[in-house]
N, C-alpha and C. Protein backbone atom coordinates (compact mmCIF):
# COMPACT_ATOMS: atom_id res chain seq x y z
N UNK A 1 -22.10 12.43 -11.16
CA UNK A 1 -21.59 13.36 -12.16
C UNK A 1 -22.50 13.37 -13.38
N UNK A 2 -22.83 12.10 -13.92
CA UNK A 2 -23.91 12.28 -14.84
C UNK A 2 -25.10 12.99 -14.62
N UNK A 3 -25.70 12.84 -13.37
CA UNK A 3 -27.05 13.62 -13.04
C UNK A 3 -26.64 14.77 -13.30
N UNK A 4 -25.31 15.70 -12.39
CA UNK A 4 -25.07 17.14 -12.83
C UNK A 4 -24.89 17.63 -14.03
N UNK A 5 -24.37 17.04 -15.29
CA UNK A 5 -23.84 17.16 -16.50
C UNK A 5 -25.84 17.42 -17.33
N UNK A 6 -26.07 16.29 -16.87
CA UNK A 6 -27.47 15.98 -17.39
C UNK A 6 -28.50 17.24 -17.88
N UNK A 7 -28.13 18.26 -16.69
CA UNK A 7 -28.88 19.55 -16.92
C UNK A 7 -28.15 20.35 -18.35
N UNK A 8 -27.20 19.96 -18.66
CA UNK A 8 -26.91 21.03 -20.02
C UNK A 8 -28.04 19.66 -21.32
N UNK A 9 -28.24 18.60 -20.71
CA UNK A 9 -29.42 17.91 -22.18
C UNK A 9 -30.34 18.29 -21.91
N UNK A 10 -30.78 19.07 -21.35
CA UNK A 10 -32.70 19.05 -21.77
C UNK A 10 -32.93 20.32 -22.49
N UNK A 11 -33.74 19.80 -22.81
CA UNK A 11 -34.69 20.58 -24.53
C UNK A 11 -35.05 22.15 -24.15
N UNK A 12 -35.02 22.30 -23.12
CA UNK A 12 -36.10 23.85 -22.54
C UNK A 12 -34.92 24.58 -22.21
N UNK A 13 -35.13 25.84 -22.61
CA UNK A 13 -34.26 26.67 -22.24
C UNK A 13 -33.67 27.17 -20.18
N UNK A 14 -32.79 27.09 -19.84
CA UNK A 14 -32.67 27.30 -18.33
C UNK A 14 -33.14 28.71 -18.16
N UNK A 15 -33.31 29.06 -16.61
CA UNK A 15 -33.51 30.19 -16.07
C UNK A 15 -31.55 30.79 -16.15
N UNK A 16 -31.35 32.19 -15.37
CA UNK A 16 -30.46 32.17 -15.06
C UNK A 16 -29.79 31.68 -13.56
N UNK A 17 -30.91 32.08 -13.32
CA UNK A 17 -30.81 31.08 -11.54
C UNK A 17 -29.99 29.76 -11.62
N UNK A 18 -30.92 29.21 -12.66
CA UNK A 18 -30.29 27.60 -12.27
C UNK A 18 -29.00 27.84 -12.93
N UNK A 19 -28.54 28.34 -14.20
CA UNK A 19 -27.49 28.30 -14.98
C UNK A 19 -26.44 28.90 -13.73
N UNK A 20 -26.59 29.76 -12.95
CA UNK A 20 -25.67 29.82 -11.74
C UNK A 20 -25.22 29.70 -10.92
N UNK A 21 -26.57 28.77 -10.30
CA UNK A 21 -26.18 26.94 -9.66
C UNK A 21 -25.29 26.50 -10.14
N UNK A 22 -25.28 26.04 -11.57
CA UNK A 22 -25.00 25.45 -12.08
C UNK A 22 -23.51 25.86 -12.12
N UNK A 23 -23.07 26.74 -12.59
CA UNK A 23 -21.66 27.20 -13.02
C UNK A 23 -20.65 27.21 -11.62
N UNK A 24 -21.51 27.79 -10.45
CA UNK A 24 -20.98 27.37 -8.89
C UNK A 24 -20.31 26.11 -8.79
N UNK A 25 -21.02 24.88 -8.73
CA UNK A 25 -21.16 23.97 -8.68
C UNK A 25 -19.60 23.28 -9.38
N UNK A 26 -20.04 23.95 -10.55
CA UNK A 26 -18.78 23.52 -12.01
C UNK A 26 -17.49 23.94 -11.16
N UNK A 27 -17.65 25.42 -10.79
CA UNK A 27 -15.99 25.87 -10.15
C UNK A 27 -15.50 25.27 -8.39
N UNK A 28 -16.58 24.83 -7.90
CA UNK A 28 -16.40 24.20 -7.00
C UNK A 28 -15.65 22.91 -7.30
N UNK A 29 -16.48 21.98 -8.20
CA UNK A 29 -15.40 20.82 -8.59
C UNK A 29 -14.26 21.56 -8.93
N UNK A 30 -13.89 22.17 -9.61
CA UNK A 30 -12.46 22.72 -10.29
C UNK A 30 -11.98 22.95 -9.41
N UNK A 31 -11.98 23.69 -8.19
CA UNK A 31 -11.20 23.93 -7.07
C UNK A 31 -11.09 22.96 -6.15
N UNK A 32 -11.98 22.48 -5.66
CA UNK A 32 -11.58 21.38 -4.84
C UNK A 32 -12.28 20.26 -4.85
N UNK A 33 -11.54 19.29 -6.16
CA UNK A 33 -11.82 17.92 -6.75
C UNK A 33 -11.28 17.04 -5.62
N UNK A 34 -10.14 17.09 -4.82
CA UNK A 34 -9.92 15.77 -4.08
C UNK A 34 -10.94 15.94 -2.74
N UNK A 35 -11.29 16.82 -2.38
CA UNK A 35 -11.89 17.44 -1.54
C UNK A 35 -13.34 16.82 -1.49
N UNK A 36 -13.63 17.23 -2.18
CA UNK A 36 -15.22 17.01 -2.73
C UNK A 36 -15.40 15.27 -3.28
N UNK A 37 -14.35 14.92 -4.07
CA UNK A 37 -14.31 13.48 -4.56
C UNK A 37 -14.54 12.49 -3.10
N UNK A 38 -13.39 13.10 -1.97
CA UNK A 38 -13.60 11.97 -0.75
C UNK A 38 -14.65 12.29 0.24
N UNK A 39 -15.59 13.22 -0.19
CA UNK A 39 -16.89 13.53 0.36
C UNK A 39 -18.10 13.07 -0.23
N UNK A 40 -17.80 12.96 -0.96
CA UNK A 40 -18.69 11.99 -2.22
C UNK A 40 -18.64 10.44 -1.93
């Protein structure tokens, strides 16, 4: 979780690409946290 979080600290501005990786990613945990937690 830290590594994923990690991308909103760095200094350089994102593409939008990654920022929509990124936001995927975010609503995926939100939807399916137990899911994903016991796949982890």
């Amino acid at each position: 979780m830290n590594m994923l979080f990690s991308f909103l600290e760095l200094e350089h501005p994102h593409s939008a690409l990654l920022a929509g990786y990124f936001s995927k990613v975010v609503c995926l945990l939100l939807r399916k946290t137990v899911s994903l937690m016991n796949y982890i």
